[in-house]
PDB file of N, CA and C in Angstrom:
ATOM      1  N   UNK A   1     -21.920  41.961  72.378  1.00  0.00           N
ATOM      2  CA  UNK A   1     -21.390  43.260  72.710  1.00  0.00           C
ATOM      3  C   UNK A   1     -20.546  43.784  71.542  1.00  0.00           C
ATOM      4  N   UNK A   2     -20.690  45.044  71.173  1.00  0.00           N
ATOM      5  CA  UNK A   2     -19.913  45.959  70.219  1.00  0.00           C
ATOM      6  C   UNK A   2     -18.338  46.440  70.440  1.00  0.00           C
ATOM      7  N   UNK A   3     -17.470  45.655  70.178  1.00  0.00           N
ATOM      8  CA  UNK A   3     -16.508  46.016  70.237  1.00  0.00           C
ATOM      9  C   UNK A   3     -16.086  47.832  69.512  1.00  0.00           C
ATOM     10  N   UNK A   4     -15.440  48.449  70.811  1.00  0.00           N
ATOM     11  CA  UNK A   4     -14.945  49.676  69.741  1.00  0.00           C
ATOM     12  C   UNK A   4     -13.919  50.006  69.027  1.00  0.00           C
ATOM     13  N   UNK A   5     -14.323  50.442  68.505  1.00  0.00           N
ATOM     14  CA  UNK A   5     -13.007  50.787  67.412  1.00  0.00           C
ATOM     15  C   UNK A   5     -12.214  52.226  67.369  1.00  0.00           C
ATOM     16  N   UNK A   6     -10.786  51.812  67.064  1.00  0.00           N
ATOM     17  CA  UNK A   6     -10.068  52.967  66.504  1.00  0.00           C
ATOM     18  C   UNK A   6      -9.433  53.216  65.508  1.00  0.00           C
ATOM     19  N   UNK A   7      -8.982  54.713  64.805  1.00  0.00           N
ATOM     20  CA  UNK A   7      -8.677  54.571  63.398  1.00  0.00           C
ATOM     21  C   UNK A   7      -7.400  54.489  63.639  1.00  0.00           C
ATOM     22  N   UNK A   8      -6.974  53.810  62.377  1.00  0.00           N
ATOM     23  CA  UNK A   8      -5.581  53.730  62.209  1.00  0.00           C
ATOM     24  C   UNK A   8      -5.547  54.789  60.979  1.00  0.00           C
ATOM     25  N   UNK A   9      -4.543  55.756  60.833  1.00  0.00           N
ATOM     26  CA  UNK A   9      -3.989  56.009  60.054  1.00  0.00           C
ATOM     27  C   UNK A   9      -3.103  55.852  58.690  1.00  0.00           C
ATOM     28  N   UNK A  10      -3.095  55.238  57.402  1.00  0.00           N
ATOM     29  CA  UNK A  10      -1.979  54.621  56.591  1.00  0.00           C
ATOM     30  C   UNK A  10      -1.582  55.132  55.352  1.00  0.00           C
ATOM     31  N   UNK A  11      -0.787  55.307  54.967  1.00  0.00           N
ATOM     32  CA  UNK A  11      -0.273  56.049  54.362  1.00  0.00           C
ATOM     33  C   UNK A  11       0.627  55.322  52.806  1.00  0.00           C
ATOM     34  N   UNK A  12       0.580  55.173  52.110  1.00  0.00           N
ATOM     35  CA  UNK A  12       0.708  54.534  50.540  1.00  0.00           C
ATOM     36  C   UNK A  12       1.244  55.333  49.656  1.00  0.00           C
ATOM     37  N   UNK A  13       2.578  55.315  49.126  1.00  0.00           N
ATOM     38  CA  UNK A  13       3.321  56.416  48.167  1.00  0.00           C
ATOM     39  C   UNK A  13       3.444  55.504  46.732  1.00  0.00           C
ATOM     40  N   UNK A  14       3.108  55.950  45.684  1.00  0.00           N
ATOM     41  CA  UNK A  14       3.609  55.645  44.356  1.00  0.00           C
ATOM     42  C   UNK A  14       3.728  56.431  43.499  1.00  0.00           C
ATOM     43  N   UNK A  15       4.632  56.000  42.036  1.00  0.00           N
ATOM     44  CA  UNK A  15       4.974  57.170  41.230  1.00  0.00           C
ATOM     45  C   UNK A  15       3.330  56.393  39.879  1.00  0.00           C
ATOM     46  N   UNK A  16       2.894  57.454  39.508  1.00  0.00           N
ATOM     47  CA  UNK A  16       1.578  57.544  38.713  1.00  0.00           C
ATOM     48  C   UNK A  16       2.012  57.729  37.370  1.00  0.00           C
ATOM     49  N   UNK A  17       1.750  57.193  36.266  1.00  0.00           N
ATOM     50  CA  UNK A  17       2.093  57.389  35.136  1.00  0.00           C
ATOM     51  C   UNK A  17       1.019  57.937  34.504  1.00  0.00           C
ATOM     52  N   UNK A  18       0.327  58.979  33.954  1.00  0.00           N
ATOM     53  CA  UNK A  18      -0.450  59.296  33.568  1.00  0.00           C
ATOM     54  C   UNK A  18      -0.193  59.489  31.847  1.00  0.00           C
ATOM     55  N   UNK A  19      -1.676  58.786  31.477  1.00  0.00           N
ATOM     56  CA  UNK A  19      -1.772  59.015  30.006  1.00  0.00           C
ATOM     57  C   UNK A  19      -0.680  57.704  29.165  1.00  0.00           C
ATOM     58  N   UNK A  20      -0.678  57.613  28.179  1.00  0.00           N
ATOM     59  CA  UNK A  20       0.317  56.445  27.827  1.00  0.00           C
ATOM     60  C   UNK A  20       1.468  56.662  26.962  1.00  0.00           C
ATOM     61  N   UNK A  21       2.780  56.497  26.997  1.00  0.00           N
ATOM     62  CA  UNK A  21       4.012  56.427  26.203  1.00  0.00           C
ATOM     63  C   UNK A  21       3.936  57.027  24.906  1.00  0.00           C
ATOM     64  N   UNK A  22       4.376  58.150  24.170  1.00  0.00           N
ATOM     65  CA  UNK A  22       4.297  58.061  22.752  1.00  0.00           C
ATOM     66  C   UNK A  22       5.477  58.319  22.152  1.00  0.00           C
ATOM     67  N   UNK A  23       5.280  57.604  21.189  1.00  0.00           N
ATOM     68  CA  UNK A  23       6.766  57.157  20.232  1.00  0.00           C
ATOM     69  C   UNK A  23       7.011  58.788  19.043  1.00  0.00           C
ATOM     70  N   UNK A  24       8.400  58.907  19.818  1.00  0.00           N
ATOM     71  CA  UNK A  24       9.084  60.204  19.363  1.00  0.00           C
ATOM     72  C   UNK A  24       9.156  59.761  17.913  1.00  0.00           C
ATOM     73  N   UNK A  25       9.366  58.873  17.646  1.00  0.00           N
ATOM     74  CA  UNK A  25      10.041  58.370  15.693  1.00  0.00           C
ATOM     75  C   UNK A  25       8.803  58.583  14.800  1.00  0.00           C
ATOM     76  N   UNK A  26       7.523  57.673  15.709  1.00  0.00           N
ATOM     77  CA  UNK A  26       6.595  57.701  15.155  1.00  0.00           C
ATOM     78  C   UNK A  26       5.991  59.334  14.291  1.00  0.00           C
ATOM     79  N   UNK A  27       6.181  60.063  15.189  1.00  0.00           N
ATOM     80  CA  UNK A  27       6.139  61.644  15.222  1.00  0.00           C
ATOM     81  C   UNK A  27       6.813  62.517  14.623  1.00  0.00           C
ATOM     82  N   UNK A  28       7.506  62.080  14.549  1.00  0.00           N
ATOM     83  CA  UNK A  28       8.735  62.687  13.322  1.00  0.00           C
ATOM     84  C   UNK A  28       8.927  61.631  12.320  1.00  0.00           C
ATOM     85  N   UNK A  29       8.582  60.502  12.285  1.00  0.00           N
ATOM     86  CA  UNK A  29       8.008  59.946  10.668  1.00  0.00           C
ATOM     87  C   UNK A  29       6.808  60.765  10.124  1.00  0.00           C
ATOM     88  N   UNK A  30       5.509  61.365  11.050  1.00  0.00           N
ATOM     89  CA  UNK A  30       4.570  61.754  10.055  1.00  0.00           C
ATOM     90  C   UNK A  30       5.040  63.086  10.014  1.00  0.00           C
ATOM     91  N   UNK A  31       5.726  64.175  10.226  1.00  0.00           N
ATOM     92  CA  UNK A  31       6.270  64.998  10.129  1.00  0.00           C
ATOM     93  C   UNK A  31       7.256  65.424   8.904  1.00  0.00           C
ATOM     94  N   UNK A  32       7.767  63.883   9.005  1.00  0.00           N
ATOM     95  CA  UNK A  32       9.294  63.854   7.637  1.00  0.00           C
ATOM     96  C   UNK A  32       8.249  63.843   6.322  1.00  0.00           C
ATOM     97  N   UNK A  33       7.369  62.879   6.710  1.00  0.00           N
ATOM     98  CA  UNK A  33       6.284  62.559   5.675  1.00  0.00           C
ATOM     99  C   UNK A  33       6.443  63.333   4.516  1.00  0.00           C
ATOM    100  N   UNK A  34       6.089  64.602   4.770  1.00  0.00           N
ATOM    101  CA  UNK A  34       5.474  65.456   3.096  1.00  0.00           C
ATOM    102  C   UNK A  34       6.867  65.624   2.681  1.00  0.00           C
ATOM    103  N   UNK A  35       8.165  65.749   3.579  1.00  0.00           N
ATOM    104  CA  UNK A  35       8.957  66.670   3.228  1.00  0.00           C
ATOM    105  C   UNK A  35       9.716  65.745   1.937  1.00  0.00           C
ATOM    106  N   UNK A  36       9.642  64.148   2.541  1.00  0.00           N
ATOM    107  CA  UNK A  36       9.801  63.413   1.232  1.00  0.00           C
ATOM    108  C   UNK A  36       9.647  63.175   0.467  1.00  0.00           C
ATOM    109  N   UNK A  37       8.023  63.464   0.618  1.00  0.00           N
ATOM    110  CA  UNK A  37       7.285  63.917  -0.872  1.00  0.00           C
ATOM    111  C   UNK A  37       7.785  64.816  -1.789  1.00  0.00           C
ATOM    112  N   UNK A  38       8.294  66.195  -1.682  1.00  0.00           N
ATOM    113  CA  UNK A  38       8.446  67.227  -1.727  1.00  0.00           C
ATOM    114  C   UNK A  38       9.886  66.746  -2.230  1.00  0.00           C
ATOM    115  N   UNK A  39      10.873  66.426  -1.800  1.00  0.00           N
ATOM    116  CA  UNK A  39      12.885  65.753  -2.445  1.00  0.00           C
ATOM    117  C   UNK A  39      12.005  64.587  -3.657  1.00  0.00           C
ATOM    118  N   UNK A  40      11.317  63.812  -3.118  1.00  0.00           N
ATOM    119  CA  UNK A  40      10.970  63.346  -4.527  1.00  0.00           C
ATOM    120  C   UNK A  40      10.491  64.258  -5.762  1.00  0.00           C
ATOM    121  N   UNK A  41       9.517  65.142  -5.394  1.00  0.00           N
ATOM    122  CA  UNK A  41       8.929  65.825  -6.829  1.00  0.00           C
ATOM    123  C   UNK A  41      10.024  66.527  -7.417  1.00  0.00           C
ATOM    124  N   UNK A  42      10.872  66.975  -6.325  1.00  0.00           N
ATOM    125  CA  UNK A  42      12.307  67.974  -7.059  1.00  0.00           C
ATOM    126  C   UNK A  42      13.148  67.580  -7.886  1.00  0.00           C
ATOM    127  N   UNK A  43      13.350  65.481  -7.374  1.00  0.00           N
ATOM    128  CA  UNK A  43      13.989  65.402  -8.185  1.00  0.00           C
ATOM    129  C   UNK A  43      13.446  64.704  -9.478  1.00  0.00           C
ATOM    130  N   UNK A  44      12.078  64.674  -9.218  1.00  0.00           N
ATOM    131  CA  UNK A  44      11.930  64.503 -10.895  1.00  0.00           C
ATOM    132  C   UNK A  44      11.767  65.764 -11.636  1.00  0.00           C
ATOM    133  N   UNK A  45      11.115  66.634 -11.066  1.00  0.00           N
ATOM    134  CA  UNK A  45      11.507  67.976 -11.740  1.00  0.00           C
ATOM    135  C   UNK A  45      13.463  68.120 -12.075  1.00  0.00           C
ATOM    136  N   UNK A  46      14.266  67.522 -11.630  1.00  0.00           N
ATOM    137  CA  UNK A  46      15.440  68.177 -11.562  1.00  0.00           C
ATOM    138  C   UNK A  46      16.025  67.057 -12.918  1.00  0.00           C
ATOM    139  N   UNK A  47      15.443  65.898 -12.815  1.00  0.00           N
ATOM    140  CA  UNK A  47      15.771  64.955 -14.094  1.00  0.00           C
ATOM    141  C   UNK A  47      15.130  65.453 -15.453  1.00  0.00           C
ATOM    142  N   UNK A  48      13.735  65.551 -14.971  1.00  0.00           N
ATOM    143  CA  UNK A  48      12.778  66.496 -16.402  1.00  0.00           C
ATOM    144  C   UNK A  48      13.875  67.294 -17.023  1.00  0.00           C
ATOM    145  N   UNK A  49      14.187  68.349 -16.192  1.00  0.00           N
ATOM    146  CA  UNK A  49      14.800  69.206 -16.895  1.00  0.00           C
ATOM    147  C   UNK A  49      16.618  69.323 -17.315  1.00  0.00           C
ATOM    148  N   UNK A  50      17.054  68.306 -16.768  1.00  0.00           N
ATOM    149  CA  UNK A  50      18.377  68.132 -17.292  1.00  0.00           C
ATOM    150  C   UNK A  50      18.095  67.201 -18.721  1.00  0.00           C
ATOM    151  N   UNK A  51      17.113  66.498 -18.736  1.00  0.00           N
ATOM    152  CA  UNK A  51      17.046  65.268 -19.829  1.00  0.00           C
ATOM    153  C   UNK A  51      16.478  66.597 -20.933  1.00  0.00           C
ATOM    154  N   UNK A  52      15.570  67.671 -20.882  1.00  0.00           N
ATOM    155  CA  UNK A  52      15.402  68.926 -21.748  1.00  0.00           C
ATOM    156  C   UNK A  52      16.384  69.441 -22.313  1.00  0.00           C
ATOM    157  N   UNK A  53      17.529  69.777 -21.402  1.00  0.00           N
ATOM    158  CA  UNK A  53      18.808  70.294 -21.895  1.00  0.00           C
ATOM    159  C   UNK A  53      19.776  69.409 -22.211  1.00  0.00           C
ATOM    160  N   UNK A  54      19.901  68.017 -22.530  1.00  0.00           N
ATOM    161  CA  UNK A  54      20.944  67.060 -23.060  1.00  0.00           C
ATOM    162  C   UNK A  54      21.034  67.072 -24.210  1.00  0.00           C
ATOM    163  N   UNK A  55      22.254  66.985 -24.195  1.00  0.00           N
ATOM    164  CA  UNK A  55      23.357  67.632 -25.218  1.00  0.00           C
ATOM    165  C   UNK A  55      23.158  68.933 -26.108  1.00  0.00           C
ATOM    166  N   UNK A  56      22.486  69.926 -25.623  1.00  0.00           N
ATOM    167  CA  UNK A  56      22.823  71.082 -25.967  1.00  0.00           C
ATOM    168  C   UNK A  56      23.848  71.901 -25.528  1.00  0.00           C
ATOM    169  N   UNK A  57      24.180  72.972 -26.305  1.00  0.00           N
ATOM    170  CA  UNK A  57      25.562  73.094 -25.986  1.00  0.00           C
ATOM    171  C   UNK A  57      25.426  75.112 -25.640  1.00  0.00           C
ATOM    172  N   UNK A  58      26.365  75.709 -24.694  1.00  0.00           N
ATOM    173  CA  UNK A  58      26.179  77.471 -25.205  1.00  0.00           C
ATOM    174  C   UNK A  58      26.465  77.417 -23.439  1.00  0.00           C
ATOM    175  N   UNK A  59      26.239  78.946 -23.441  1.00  0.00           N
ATOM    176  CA  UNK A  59      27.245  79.712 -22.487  1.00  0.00           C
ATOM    177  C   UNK A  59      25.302  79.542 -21.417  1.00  0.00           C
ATOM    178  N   UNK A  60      24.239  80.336 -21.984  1.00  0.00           N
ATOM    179  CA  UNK A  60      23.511  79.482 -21.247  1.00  0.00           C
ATOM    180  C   UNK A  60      22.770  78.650 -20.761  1.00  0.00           C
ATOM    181  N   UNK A  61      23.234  77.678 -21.506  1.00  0.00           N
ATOM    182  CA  UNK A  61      22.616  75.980 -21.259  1.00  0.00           C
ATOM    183  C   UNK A  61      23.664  75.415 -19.432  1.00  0.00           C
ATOM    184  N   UNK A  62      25.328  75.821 -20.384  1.00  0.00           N
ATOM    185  CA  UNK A  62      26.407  75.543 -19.055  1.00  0.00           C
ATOM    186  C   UNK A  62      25.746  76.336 -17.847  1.00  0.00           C
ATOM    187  N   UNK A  63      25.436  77.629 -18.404  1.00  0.00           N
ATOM    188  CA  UNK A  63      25.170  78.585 -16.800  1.00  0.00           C
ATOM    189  C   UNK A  63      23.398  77.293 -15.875  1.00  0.00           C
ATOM    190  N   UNK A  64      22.534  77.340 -16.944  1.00  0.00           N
ATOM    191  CA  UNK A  64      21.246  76.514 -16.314  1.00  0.00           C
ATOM    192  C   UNK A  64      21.716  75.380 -15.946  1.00  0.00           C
ATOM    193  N   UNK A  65      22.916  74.551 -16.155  1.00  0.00           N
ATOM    194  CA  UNK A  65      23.738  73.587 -15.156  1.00  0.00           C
ATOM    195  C   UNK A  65      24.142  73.312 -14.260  1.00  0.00           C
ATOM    196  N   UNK A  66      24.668  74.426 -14.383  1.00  0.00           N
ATOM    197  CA  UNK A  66      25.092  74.885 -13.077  1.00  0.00           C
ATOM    198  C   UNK A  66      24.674  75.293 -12.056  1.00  0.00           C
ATOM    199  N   UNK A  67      23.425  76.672 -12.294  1.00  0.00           N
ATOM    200  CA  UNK A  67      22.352  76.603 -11.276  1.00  0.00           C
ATOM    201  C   UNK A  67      21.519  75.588 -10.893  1.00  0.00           C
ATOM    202  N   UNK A  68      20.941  74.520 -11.890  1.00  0.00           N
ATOM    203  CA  UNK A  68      20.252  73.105 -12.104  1.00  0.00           C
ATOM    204  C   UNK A  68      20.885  73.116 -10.358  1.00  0.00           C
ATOM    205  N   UNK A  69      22.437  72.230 -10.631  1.00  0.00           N
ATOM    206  CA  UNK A  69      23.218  71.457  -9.450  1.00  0.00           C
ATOM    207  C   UNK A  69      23.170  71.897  -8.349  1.00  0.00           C
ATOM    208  N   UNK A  70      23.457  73.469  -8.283  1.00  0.00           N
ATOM    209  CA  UNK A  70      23.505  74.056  -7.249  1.00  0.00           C
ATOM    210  C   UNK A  70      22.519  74.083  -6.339  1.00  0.00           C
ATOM    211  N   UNK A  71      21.487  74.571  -7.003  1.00  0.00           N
ATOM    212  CA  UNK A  71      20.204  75.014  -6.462  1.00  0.00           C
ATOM    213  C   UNK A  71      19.096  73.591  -5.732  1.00  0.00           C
ATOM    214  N   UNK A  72      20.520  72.486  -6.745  1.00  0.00           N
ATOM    215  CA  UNK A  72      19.098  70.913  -6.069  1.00  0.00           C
ATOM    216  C   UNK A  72      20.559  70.859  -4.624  1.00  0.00           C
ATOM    217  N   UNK A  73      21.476  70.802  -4.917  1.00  0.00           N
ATOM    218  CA  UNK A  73      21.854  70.800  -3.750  1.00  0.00           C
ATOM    219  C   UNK A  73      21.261  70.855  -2.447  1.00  0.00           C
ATOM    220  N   UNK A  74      21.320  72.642  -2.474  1.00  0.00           N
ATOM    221  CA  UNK A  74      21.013  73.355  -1.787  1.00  0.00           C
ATOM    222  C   UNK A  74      19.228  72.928  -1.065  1.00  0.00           C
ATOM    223  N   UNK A  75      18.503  72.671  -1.854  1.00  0.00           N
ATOM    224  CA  UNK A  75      17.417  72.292  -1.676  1.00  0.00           C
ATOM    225  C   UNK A  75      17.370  70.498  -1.089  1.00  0.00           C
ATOM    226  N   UNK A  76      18.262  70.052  -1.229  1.00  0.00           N
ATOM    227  CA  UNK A  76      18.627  68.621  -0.844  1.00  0.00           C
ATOM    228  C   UNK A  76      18.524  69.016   1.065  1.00  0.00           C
ATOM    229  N   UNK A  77      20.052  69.460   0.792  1.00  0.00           N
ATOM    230  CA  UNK A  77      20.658  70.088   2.257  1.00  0.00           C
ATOM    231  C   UNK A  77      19.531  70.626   2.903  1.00  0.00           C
ATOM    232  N   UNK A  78      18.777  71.618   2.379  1.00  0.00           N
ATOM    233  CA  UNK A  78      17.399  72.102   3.691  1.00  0.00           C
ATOM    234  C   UNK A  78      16.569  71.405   3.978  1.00  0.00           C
ATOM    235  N   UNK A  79      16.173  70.542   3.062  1.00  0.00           N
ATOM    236  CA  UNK A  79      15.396  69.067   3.764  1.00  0.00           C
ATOM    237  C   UNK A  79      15.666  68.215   4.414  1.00  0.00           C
ATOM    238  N   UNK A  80      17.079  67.684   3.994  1.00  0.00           N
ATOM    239  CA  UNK A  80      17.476  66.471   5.243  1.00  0.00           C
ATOM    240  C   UNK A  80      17.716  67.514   6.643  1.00  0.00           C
ATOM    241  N   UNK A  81      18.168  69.112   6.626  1.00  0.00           N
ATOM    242  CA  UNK A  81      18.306  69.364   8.041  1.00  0.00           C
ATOM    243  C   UNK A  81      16.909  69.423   8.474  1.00  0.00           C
ATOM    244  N   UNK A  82      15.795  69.716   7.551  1.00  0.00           N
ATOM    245  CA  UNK A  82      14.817  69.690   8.276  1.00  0.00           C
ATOM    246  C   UNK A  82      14.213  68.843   8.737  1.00  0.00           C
ATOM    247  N   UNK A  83      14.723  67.678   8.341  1.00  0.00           N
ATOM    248  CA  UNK A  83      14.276  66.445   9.050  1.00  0.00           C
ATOM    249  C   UNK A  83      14.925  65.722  10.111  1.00  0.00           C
ATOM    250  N   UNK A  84      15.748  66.409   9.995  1.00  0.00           N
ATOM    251  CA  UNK A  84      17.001  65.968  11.024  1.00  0.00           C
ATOM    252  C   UNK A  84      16.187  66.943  12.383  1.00  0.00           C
ATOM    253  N   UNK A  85      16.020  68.068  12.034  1.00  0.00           N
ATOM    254  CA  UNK A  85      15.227  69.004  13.020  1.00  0.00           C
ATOM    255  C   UNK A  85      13.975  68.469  13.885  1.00  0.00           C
ATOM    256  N   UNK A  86      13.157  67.731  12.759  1.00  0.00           N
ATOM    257  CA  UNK A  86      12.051  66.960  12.833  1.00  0.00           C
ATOM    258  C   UNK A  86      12.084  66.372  14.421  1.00  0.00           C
ATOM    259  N   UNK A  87      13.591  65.309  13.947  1.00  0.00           N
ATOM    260  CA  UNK A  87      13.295  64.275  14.820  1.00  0.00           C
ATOM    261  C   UNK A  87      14.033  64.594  16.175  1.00  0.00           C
ATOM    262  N   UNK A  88      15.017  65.574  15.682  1.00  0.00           N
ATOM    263  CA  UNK A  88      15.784  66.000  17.352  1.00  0.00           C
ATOM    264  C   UNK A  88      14.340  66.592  17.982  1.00  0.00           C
ATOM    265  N   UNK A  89      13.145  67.940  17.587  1.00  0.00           N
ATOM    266  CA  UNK A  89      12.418  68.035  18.199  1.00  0.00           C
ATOM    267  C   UNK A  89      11.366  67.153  19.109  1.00  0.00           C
ATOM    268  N   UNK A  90      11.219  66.209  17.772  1.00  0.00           N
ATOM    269  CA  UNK A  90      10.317  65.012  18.443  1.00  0.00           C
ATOM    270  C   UNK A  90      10.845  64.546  19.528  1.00  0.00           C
ATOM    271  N   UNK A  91      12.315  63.989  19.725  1.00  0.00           N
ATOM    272  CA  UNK A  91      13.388  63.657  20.870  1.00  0.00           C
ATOM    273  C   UNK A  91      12.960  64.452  22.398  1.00  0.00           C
ATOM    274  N   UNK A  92      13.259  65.547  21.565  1.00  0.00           N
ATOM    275  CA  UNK A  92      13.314  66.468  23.004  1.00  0.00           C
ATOM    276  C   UNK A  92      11.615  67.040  23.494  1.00  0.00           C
ATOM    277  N   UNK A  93      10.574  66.921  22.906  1.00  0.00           N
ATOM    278  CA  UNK A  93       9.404  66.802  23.194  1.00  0.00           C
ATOM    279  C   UNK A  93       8.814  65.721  23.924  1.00  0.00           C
ATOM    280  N   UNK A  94       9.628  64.656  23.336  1.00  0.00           N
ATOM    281  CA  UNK A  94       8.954  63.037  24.434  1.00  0.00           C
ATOM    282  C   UNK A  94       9.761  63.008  25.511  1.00  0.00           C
ATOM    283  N   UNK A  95      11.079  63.218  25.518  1.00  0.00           N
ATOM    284  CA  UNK A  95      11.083  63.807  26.934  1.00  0.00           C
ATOM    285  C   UNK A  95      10.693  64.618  27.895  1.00  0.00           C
ATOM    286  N   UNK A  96      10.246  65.972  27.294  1.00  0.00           N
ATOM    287  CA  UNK A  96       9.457  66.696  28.293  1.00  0.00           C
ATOM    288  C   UNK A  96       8.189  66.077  29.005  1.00  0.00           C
ATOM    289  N   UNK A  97       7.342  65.178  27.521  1.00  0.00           N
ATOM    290  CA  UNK A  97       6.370  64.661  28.178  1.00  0.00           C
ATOM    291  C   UNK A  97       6.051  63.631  28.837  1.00  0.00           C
ATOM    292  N   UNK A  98       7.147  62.728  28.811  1.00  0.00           N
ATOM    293  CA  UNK A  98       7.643  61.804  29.784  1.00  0.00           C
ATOM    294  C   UNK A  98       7.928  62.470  30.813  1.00  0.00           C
ATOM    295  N   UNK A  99       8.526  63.491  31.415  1.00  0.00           N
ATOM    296  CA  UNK A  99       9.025  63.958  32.771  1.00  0.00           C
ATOM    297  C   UNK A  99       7.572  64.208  32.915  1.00  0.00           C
ATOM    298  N   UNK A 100       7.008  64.832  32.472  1.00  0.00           N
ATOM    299  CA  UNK A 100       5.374  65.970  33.135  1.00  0.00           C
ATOM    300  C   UNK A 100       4.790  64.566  33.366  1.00  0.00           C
ATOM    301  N   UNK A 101       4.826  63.546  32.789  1.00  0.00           N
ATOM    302  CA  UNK A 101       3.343  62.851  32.450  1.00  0.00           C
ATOM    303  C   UNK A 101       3.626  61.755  33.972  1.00  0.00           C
ATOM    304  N   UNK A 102       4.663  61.664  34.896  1.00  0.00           N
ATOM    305  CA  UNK A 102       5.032  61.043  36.046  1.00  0.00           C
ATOM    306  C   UNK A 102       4.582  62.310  37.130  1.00  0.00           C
ATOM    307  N   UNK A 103       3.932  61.561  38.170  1.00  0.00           N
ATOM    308  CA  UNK A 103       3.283  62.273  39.052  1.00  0.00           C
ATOM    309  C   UNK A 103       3.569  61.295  40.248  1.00  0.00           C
ATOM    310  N   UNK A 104       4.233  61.594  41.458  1.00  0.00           N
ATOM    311  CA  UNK A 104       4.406  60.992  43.157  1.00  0.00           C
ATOM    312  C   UNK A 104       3.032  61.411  43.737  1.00  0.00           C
ATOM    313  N   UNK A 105       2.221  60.025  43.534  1.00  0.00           N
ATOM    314  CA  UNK A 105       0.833  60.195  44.388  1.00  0.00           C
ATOM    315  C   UNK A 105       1.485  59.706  46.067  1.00  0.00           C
ATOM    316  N   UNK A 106       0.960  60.083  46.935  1.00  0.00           N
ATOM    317  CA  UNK A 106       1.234  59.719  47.971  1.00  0.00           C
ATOM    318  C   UNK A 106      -0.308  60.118  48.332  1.00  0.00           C
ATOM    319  N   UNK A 107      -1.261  58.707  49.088  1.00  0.00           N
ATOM    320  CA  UNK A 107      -2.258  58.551  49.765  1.00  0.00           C
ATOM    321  C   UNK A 107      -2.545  58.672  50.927  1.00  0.00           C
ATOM    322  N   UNK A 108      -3.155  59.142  51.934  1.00  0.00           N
ATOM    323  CA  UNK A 108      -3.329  58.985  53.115  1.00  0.00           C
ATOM    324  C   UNK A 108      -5.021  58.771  53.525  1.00  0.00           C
ATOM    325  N   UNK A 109      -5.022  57.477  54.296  1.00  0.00           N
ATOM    326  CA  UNK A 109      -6.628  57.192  54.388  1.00  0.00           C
ATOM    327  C   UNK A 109      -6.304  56.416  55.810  1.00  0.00           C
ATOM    328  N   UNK A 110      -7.417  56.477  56.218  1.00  0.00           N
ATOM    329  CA  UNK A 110      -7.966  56.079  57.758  1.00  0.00           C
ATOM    330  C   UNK A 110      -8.564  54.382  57.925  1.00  0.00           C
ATOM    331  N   UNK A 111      -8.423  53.742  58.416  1.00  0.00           N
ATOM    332  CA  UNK A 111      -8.700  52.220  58.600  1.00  0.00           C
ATOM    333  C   UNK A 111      -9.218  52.246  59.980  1.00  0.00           C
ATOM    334  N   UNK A 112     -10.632  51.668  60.346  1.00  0.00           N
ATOM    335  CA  UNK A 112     -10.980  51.536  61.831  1.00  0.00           C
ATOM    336  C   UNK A 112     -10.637  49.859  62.063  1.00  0.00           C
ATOM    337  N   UNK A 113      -9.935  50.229  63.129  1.00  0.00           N
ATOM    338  CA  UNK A 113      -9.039  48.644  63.212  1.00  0.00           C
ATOM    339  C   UNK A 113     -10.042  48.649  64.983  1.00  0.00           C
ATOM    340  N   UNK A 114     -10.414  47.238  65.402  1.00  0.00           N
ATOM    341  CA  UNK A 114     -11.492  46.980  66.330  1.00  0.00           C
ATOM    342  C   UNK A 114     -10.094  47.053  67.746  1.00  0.00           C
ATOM    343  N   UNK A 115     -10.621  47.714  68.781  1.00  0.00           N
ATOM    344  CA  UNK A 115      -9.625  47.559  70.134  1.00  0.00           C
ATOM    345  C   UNK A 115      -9.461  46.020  70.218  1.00  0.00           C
ATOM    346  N   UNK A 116      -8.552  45.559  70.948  1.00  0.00           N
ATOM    347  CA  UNK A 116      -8.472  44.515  71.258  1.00  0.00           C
ATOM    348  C   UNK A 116      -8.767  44.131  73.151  1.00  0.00           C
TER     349      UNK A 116
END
C-alpha cells in the first residue's frame, strides 16, 4: 500500500558572496605604475640638465636654478598626491564592491515528507 504524502514547507537563509575578493593595493599598484615611470624620467631629465649647467655662472643660469628646483618640486608633489589619490580611490572602490558583491539569499522549497 502507498503511503500518502504531505509537503512540508522549509525555508534556508544565507549571506551569498558573489564573484571573488579583489585586492584594492593590487589596483592602485598598476595604476601608480606609469606614474613612477614618469618621477623617474623627470628626474633624470632634472640631473641631465643641472650636470649641463655646472658651474656656470650669470643672472640666467641662477634664474634656470631656480625654476630647475621649483618646477621638479612641484612636479614631485603632483605625483605622490596622485598616487596617494590612486590608492584612497582604490580603498573606497573595494569597499563599494565588497558591500554590492554580498547578497541575503533566503530559499524556500517544498519537501513531501510520507503521513505517518
Amino acid at each position: 500500500m502507498v503511503k500518502p504524502l504531505f509537503e512540508e514547507t522549509k525555508t534556508v537563509s544565507a549571506t551569498y558572496m558573489f564573484l571573488s575578493s579583489i585586492s584594492a593595493k593590487e589596483k592602485a599598484a598598476r595604476l601608480n605604475a606609469p606614474l613612477k615611470g614618469i618621477l623617474k624620467e623627470l628626474n633624470e631629465f632634472d640631473k641631465k640638465l643641472k650636470s649641463e649647467i655646472e658651474g656656470q655662472k650669470g643672472m640666467i643660469i641662477k634664474k634656470i636654478k631656480e625654476e630647475l628646483d621649483h618646477k621638479s618640486e612641484n612636479r614631485k608633489t603632483v605625483i605622490t598626491r596622485m598616487k596617494q589619490d590612486n590608492e584612497q580611490f582604490a580603498g573606497s572602490y573595494h569597499n563599494i564592491i565588497e558591500n554590492l558583491r554580498k547578497q541575503n539569499v533566503t530559499l524556500h522549497y517544498k519537501k513531501n515528507k510520507p503521513l505517518d
